[in-house]
Protein backbone atom coordinates (compact mmCIF):
# COMPACT_ATOMS: atom_id res chain seq x y z
CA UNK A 1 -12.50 -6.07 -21.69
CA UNK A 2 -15.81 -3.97 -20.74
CA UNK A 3 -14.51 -2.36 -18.01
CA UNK A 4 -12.74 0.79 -17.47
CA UNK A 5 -9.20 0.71 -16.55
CA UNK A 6 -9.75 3.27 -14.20
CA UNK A 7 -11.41 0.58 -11.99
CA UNK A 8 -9.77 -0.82 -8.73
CA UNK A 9 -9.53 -5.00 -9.19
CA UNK A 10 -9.11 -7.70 -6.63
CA UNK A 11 -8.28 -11.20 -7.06
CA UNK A 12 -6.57 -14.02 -4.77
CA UNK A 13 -3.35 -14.49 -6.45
CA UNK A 14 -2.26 -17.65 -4.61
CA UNK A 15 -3.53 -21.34 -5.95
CA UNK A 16 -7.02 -22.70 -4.77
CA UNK A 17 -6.77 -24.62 -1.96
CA UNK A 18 -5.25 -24.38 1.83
CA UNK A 19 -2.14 -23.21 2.28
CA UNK A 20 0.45 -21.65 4.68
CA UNK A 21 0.12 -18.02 3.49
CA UNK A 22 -2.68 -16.71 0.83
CA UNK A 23 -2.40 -13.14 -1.07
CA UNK A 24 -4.86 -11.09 -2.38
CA UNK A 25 -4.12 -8.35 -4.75
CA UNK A 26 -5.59 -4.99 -5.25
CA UNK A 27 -4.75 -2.74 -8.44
CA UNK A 28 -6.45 0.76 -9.05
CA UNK A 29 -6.42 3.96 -8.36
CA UNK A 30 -5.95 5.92 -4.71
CA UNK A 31 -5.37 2.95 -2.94
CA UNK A 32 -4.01 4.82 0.52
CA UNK A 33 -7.57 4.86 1.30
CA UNK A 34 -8.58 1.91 0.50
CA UNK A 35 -5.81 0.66 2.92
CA UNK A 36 -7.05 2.85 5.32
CA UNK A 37 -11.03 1.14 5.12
CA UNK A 38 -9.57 -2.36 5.19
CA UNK A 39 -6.86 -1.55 7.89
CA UNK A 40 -8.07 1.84 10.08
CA UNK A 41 -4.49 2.91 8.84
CA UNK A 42 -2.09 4.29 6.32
CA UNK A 43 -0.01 1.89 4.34
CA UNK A 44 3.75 2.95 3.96
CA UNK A 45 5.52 3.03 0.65
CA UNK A 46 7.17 -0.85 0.02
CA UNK A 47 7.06 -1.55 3.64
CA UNK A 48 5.81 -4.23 5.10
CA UNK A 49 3.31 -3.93 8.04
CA UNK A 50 1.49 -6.44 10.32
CA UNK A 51 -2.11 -5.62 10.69
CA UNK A 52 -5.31 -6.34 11.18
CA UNK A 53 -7.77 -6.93 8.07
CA UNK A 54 -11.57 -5.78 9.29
CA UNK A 55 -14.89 -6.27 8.14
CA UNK A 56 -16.90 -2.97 7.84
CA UNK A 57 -17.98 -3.39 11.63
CA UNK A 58 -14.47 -3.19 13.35
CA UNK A 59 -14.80 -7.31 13.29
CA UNK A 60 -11.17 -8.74 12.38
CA UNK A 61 -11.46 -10.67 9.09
CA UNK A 62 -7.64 -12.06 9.72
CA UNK A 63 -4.37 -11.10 10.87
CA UNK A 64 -1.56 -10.52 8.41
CA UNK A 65 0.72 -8.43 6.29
CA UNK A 66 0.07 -5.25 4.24
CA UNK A 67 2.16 -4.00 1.30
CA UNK A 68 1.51 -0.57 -1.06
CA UNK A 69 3.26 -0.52 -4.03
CA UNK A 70 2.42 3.43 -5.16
CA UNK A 71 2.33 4.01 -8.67
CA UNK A 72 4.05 4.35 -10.82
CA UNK A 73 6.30 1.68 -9.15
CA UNK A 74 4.06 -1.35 -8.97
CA UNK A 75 3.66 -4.55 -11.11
CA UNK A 76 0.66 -3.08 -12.92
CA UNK A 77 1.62 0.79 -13.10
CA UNK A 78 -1.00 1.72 -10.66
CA UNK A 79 -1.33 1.57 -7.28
CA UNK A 80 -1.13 -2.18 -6.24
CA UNK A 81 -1.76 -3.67 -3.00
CA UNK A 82 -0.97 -7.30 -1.81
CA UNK A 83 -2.90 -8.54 1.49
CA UNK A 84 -1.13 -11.57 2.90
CA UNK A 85 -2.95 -13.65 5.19
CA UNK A 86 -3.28 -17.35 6.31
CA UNK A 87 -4.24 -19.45 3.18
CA UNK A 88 -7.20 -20.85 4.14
CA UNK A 89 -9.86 -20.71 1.12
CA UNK A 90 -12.82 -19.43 3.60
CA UNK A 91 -10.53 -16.73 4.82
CA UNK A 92 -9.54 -15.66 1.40
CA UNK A 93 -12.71 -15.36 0.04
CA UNK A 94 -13.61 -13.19 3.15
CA UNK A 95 -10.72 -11.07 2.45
CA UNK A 96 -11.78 -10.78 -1.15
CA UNK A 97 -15.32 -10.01 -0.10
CA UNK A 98 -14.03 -7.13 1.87
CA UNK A 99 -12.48 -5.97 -0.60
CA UNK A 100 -15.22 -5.86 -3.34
CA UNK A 101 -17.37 -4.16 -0.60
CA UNK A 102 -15.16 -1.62 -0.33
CA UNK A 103 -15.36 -0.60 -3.95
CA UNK A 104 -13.11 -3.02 -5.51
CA UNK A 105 -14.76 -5.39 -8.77
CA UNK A 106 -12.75 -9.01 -9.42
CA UNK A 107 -10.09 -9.13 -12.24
CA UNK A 108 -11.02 -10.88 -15.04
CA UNK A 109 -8.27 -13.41 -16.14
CA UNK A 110 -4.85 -11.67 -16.86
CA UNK A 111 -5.69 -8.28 -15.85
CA UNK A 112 -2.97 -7.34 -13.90
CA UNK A 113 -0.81 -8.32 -16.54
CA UNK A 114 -2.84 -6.67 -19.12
CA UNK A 115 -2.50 -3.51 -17.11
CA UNK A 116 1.19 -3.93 -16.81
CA UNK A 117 1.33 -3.49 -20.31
CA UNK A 118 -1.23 -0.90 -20.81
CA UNK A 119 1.00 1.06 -18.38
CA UNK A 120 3.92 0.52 -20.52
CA UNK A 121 6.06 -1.81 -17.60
CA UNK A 122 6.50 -4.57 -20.03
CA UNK A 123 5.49 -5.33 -23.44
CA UNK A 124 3.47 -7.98 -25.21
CA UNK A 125 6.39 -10.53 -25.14
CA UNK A 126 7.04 -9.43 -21.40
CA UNK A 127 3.61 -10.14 -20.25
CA UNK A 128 2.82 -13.88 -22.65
CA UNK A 129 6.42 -14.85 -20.64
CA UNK A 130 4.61 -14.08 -17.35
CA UNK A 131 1.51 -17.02 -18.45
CA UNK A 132 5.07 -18.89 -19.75
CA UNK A 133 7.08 -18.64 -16.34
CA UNK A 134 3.60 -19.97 -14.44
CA UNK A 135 3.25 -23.33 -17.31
CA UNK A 136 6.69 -23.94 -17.47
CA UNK A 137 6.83 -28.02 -17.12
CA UNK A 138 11.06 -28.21 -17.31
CA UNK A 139 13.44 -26.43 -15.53
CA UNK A 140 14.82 -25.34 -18.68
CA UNK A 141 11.85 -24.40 -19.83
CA UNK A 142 10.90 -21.71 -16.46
CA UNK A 143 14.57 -20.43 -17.72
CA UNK A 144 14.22 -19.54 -21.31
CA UNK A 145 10.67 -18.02 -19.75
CA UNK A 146 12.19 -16.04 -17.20
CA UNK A 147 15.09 -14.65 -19.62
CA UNK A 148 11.91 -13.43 -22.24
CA UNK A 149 9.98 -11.90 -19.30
CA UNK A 150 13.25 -10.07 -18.16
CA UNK A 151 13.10 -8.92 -21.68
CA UNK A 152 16.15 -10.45 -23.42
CA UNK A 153 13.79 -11.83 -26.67
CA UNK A 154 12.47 -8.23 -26.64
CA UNK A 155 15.56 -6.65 -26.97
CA UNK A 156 16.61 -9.10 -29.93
CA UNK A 157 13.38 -7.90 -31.86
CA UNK A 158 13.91 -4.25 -31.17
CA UNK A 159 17.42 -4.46 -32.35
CA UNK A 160 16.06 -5.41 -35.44
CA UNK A 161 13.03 -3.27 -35.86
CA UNK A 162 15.93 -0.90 -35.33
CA UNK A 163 17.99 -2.25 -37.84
CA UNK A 164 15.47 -2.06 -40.47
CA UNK A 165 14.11 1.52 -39.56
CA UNK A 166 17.75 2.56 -40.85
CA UNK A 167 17.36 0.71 -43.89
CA UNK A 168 14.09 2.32 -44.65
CA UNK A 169 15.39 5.69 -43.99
CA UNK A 170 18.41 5.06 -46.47
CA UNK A 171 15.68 3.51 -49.05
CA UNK A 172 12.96 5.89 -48.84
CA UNK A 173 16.02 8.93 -48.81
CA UNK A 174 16.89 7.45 -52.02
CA UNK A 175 13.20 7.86 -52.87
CA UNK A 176 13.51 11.33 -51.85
CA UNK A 177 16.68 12.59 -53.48
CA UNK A 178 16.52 11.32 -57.12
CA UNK A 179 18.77 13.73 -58.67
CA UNK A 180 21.49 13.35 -56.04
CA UNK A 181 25.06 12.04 -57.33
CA UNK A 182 25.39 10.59 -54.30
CA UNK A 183 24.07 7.14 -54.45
CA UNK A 184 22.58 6.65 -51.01
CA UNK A 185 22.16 2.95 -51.07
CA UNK A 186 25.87 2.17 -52.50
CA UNK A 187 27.76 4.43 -50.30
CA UNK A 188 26.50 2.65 -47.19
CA UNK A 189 26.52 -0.59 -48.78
CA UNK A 190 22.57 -1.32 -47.95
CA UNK A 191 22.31 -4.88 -49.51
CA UNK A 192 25.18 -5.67 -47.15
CA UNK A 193 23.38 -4.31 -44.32
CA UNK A 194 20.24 -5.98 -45.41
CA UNK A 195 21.53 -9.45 -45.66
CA UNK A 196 23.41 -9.34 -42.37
CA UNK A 197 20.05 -8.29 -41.28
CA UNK A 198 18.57 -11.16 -42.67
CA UNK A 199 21.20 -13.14 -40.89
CA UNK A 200 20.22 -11.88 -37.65
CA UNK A 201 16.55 -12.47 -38.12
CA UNK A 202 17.42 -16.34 -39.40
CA UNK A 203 19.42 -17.11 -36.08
CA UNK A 204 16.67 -15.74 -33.88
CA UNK A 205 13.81 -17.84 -35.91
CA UNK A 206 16.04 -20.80 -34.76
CA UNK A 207 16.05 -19.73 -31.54
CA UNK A 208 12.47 -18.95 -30.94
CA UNK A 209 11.84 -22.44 -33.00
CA UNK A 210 13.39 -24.14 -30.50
CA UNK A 211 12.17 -22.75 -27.45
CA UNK A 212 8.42 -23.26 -29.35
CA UNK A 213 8.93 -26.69 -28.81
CA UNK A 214 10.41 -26.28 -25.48
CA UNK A 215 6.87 -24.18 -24.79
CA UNK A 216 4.55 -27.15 -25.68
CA UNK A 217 7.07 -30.25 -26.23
CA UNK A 218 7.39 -32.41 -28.75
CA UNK A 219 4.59 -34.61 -30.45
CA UNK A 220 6.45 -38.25 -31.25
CA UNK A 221 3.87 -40.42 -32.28
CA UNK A 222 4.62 -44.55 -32.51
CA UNK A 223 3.76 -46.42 -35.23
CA UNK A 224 4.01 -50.10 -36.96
CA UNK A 225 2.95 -53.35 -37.74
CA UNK A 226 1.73 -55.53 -34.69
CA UNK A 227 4.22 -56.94 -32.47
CA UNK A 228 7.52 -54.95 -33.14
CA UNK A 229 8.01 -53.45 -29.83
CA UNK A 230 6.39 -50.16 -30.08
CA UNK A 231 4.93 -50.78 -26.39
CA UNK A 232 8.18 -51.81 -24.99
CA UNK A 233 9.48 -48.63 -26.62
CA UNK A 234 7.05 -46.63 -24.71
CA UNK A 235 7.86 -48.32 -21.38
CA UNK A 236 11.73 -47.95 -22.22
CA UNK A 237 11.64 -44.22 -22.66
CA UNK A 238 9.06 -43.40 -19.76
CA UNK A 239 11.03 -45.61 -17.54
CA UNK A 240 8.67 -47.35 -15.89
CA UNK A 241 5.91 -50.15 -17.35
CA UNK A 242 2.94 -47.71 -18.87
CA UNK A 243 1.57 -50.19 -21.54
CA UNK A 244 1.15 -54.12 -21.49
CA UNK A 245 3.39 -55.83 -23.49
CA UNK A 246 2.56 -59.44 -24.65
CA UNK A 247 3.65 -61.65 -28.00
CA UNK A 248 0.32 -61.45 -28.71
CA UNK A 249 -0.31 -59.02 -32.00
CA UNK A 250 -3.13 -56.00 -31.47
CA UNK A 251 -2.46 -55.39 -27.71
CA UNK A 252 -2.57 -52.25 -27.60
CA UNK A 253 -6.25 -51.09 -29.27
CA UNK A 254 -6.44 -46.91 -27.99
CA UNK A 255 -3.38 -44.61 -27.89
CA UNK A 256 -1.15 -44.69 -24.69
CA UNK A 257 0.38 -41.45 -23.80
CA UNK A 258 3.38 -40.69 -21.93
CA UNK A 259 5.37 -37.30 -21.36
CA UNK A 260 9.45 -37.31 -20.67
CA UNK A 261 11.96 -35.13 -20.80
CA UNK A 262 15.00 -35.13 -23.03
CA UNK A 263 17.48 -32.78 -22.27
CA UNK A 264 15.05 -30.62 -20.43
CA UNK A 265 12.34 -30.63 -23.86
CA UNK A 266 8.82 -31.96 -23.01
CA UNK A 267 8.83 -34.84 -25.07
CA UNK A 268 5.05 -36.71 -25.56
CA UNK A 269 5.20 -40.06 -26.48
CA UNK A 270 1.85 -41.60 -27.99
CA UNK A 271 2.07 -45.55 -28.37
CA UNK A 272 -0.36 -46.57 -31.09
CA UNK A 273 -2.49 -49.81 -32.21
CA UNK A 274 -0.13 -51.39 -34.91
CA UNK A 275 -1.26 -50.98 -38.54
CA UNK A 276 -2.83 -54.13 -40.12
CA UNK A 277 -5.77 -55.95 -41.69
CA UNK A 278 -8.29 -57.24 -39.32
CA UNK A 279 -11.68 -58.13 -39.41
CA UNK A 280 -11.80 -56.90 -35.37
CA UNK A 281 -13.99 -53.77 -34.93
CA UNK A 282 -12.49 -52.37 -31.72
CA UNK A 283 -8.92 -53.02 -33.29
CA UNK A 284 -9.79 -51.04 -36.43
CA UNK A 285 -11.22 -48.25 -34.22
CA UNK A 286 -8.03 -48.38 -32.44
CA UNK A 287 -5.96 -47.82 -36.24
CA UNK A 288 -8.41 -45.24 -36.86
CA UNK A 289 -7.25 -43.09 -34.04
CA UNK A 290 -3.96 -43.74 -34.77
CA UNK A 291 -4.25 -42.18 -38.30
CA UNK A 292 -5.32 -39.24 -36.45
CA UNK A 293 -1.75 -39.06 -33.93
CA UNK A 294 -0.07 -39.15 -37.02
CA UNK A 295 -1.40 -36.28 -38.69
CA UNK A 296 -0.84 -34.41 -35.33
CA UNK A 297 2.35 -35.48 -34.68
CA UNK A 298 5.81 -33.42 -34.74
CA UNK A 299 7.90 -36.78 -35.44
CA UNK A 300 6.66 -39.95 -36.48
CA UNK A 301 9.26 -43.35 -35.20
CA UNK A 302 7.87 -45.92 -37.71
CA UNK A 303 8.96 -49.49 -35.55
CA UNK A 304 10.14 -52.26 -37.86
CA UNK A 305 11.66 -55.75 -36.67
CA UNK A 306 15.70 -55.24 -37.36
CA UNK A 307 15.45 -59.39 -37.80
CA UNK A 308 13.20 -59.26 -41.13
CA UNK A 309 13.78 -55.64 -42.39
CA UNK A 310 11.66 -53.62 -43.83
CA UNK A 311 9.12 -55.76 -45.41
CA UNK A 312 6.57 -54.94 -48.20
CA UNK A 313 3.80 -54.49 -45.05
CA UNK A 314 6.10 -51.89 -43.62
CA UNK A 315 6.66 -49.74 -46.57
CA UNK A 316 2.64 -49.62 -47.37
CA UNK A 317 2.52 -47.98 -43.90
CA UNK A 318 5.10 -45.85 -44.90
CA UNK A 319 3.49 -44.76 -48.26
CA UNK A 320 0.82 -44.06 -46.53
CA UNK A 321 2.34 -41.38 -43.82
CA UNK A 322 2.19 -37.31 -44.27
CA UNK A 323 5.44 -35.94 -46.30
CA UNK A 324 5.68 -32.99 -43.83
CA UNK A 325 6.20 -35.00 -40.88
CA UNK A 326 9.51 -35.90 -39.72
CA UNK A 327 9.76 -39.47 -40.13
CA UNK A 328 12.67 -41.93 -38.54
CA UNK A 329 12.80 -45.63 -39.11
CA UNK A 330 13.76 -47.46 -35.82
CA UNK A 331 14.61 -51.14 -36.23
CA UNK A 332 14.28 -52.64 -33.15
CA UNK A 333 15.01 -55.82 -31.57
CA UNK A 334 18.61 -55.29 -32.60
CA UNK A 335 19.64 -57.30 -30.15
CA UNK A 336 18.14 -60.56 -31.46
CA UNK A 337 19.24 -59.69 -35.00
CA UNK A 338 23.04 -60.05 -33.64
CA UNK A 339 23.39 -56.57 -34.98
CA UNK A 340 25.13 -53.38 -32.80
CA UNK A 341 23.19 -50.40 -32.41
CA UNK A 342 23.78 -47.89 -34.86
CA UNK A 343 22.39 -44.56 -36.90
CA UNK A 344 22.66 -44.71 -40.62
CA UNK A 345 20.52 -42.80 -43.95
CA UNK A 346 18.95 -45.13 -46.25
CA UNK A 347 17.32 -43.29 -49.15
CA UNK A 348 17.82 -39.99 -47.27
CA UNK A 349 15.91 -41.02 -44.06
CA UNK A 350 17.36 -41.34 -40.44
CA UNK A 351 17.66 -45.11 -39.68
CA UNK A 352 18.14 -46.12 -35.77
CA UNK A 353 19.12 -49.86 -35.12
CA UNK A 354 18.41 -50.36 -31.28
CA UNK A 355 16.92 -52.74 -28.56
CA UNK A 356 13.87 -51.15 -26.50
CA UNK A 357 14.31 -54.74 -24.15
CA UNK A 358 18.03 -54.11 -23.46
CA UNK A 359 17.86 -50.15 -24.66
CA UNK A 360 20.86 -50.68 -26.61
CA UNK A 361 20.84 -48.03 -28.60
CA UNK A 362 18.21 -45.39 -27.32
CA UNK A 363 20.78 -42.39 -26.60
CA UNK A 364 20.88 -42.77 -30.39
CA UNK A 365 17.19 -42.21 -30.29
CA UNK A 366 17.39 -39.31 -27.81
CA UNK A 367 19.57 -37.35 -30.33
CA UNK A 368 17.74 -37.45 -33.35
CA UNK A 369 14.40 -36.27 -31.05
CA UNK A 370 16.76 -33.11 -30.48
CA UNK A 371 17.96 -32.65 -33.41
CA UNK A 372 14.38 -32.62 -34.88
CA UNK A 373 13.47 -30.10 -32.52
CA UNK A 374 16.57 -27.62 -33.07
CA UNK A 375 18.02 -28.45 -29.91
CA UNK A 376 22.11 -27.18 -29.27
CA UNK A 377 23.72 -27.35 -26.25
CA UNK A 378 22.00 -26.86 -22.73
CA UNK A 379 19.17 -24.24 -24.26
CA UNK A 380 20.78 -21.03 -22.42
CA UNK A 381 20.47 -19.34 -25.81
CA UNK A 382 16.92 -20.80 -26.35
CA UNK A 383 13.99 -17.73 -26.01
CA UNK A 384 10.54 -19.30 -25.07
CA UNK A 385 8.26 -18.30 -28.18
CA UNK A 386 4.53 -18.79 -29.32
CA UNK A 387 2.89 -19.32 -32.45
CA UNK A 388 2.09 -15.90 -33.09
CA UNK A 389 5.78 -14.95 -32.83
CA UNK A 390 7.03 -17.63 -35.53
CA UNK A 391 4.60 -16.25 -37.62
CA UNK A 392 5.28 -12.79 -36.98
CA UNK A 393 9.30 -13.73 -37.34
CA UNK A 394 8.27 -15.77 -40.85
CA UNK A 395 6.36 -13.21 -42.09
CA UNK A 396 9.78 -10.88 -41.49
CA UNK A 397 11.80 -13.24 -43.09
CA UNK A 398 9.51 -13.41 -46.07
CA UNK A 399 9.32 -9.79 -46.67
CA UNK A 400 12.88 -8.89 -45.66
CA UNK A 401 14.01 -11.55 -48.54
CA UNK A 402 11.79 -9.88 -51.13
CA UNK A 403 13.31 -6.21 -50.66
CA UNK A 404 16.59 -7.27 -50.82
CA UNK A 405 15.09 -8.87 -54.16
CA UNK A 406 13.40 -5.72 -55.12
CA UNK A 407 16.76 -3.46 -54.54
CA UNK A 408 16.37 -2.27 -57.52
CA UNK A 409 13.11 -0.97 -57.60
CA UNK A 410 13.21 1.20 -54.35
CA UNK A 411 9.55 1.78 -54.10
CA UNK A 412 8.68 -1.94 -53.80
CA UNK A 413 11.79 -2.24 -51.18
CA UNK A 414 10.60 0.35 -48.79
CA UNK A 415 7.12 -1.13 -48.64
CA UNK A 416 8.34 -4.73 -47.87
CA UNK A 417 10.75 -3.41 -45.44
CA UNK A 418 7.83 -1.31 -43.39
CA UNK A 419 5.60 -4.81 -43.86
CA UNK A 420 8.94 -6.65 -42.50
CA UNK A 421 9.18 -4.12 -39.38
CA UNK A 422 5.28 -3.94 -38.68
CA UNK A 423 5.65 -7.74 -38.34
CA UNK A 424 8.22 -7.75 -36.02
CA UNK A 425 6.70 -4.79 -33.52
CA UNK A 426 3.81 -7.07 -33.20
CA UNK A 427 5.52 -9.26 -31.42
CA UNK A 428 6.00 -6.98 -28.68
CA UNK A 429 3.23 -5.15 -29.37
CA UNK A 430 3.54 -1.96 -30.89
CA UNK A 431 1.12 -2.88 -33.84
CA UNK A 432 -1.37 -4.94 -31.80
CA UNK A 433 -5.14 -5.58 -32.17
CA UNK A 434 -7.53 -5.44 -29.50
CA UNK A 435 -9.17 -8.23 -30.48
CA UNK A 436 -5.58 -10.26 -29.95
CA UNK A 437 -4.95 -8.90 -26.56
CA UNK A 438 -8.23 -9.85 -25.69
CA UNK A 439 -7.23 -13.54 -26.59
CA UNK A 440 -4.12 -13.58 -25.33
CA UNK A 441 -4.71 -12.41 -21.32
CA UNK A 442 -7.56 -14.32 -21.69
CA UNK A 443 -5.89 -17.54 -21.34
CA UNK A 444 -3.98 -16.32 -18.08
CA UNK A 445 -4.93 -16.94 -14.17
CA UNK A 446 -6.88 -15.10 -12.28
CA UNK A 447 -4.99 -12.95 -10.47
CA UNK A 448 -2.28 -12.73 -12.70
């Protein structure tokens, strides 16, 4: 950002659009008497108080209620206050005007926030679980958000930054103290301590995994020959009828999208055109795109027709899919096959028999979705995480494996331990680049 810190912000913090009540905020420095400008009085410490808001001539702007947060016991660290008047978006932005007249500049996107951690009230993790709590689509999801922002995933990552500053210390004393006869690293058992470390950092990668996906849901992408029900899968999961179904092969010619929840995860559903030869331009357009689903997509259901099998058409399509995508094999139509739902591996891959007419068999179907995405349980345990944090917790992993490979040579384990620890106080911010703050409150509201 260009600006100083120093400067006093403003920005409505309540959604565009009329509503009931409407709040403005104000963050800087010496706001008593900016109060006192806007109000012709002085605000009381976390009390509220009705009052007029006034233009510069005496004019009331609106009627409403005043609260001063003094630092350093506000949201942002600084002073802070919040104006609250009737939601109407004319009287807001008269409010706001008043406001910039009186010395204050608009917050650019995620300031406050960005100030909050400036100030040290919440680190990086704190403040990206703030942008979290606001996009949370799942109930579950506005949960695991809310237990990052109160700083539960923060605390996991400092106990093990903590964790592996005494395993440094015990290294790089080794490093030290040569000639000692006491051998640091065997008298408090440091490869023990380094591989329940390890263990620690594994179990909260699986946790942050999962609540990744809870973050921006699942990618399940449909795909098949013509006519073996990937449409009436679609409608079957989303409940309701969201693509035409007919006997008629090549229906469906563009992508059909559809989001649902399983268990609380955002799951998105793509139906695609079926796979096939054709001389039809539109229809080949339409396979075209679907290529490109598939080499977005988290899990790929390839639809066969449980009455014929797998037939040599079906296994060119799968020859033909991306090895790093999950991949299950749903036979449908079980129903007129005469056979009973069921799971079963054939040539290590997940096979679902099941009925998207009857939806025999789609619980089945449900289940393997969360087990692809690391889902246990009701999520209580789950921590909302981005991509930069599985790639900071990777990066851990990967260098906490190597020293306890390089145990032997301590100079080689002390520097992948301090490359393991620098990646994990990035995630809260401790080792931080401008340049990614600047992209990260970026993204946030206005106001916010």
């Amino acid at each position: 950002m260009a600006f100083l810190a120093t400067d006093t912000i403003a920005a409505i913090a309540t959604a565009s659009g009329r509503g009931g009540i409407g709040v403005v905020r104000v963050s800087g420095q010496a706001l008593r008497s900016f109060a006192q400008h806007l109000c012709h009085r002085t605000p009381l410490p976390r009390r509220a108080t009705m009052t007029e808001f006034l233009a510069a001539d005496g004019s009331p702007i609106d009627q409403g209620i005043l609260l001063y947060f003094p630092a350093p016991h506000s949201f942002t660290g600084e002073d802070v206050l919040e104006l609250q008047g009737h939601g109407g978006p004319v009287v807001m932005q008269m409010l706001l005007a008043r406001c910039i007249e009186i010395g204050a500049r608009i917050a650019e996107p995620g300031e406050f926030t960005r100030r909050a951690f400036l100030n040290d009230k919440i680190d990086l993790a704190q403040a990206e679980a703030v942008a979290d709590l606001i996009d949370a689509t799942t109930t579950v999801a506005a949960r695991s958000a809310l237990r990052s922002l109160t700083g539960e995933f923060s605390r996991e990552v400092h106990r093990l930054v903590e964790s592996m500053t005494g395993l440094r210390i015990l290294v790089e004393s080794s490093l030290d103290f040569p000639d000692e006869e006491i051998d640091f690293l065997q008298e408090t058992d440091a490869a023990q301590q380094l591989r329940v470390l390890r263990k620690s950092l594994d179990e909260l990668r699986a946790r942050a995994r999962a609540g990744s996906v809870l973050r921006s849901g699942l990618q399940v992408v449909l795909t098949g020959l013509p006519n073996v029900g990937k449409s009436s899968l679609l409608n079957r999961l989303a409940g309701e009828e969201r693509a035409i179904v007919t006997e008629l092969p090549g229906t469906t010619r563009d992508a059909v999208r559809e989001t649902i929840q399983v268990s609380g995860i955002p799951v998105h559903i793509i139906d695609t055109a079926g796979l096939r030869d054709t001389d039809d331009v539109v229809e080949r357009m339409g396979m075209d795109r679907t290529w490109q689903e598939i080499a977005r997509a988290d899990v790929v259901l390839q639809l066969v027709d449980a009455r014929s099998g797998i037939t040599p058409a079906d296994q060119a399509i799968a020859a033909r899919l991306p090895g790093k995508v999950e991949r299950i094999v749903v036979e449908n139509k079980c129903d007129l096959a005469s056979k009973t739902a069921q799971r079963f591996m054939l040539q290590g891959r997940v096979h679902l028999l099941l009925s998207a007419r009857t939806g025999e068999g789609v619980d089945l179907l449900h289940d393997e979705l969360l087990r692809v995405a690391g889902w246990h349980g009701t999520g209580e345990d789950v921590l909302l995480a981005r991509e930069r944090h599985l790639v900071a917790l990777d990066l851990a992993a990967e260098k906490s494996a190597l020293a306890e490979r390089h145990l032997g040579q301590l100079e080689l384990c002390a520097e992948e331990l301090r490359l393991a620890q620098e990646a994990l106080s990035g995630i809260t911010g401790e080792f931080t680049a401008d340049d990614l703050l600047g992209q990260i409150f970026s993204r946030f509201c206005i106001g916010k």
